[in-house]
Protein backbone atom coordinates (compact mmCIF):
# COMPACT_ATOMS: atom_id res chain seq x y z
CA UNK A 1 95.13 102.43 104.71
CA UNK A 2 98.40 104.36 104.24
CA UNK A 3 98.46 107.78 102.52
CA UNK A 4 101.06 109.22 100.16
CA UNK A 5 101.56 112.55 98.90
CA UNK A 6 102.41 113.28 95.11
CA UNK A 7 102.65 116.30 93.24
CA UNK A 8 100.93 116.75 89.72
CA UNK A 9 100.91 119.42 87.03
CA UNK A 10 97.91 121.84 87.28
CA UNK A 11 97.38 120.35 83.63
CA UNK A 12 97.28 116.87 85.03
CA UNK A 13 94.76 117.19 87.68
CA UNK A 14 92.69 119.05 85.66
CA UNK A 15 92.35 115.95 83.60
CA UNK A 16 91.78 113.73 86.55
CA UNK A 17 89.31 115.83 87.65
CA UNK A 18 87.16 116.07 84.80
CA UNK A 19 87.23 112.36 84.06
CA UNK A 20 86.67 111.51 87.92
CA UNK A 21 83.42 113.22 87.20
CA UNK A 22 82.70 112.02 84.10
CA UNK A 23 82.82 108.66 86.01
CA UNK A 24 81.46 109.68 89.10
CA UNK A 25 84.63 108.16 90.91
CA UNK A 26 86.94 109.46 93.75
CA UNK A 27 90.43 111.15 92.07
CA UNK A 28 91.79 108.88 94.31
CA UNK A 29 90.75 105.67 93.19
CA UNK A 30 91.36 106.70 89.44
CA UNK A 31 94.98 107.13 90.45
CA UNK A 32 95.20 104.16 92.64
CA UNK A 33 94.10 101.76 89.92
CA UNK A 34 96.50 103.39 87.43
CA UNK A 35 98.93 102.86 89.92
CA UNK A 36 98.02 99.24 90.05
CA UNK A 37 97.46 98.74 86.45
CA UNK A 38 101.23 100.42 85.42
CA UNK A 39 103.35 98.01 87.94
CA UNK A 40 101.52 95.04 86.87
CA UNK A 41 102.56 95.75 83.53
CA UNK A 42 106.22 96.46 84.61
CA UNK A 43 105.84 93.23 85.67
CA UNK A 44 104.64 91.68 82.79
CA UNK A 45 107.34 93.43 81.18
CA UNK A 46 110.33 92.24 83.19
CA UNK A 47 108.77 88.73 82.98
CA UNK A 48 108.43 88.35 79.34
CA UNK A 49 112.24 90.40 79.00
CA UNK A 50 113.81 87.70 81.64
CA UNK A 51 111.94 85.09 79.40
CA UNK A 52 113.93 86.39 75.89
CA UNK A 53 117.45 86.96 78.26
CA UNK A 54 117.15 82.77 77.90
CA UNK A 55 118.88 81.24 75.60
CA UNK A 56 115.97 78.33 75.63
CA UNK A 57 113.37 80.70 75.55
CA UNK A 58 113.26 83.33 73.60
CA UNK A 59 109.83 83.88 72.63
CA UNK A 60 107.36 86.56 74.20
CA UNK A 61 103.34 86.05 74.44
CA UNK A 62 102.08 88.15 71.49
CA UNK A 63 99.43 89.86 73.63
CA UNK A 64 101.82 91.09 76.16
CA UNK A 65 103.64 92.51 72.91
CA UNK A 66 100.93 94.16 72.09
CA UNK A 67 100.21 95.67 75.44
CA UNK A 68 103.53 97.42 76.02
CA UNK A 69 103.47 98.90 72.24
CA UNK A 70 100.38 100.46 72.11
CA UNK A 71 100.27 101.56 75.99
């Protein structure tokens, strides 16, 4: 599997850290599946924006509403 390298504030990691072991998970996975999570809701997000940019449908799902305003 591929690597990258990212840089974090010392505030940040700190925070990963102690919920990693909280969890008893590897830092990395934590910030692989956030990674994950965030672009499939970019994606949700440019979906349901392309669907209102449609002059036939202008309607977004009220759960993916929901998602994007409270985080």
């Amino acid at each position: 599997m591929p690597y990258i390298t990212a840089r974090f504030s010392d505030e940040l990691i700190a925070d990963l850290d102690r919920t990693a072991n909280e969890l008893r998970r590897a830092r990395s996975d934590l910030i692989r599946e956030a990674v994950e999570r965030y672009l499939e809701s970019l994606k949700e997000l440019h979906l349901a924006i392309g669907r209102t940019e449609r002059a036939d449908e202008r309607v977004v799902e009220m759960e993916i509403l929901k998602r994007h305003l409270v985080g």
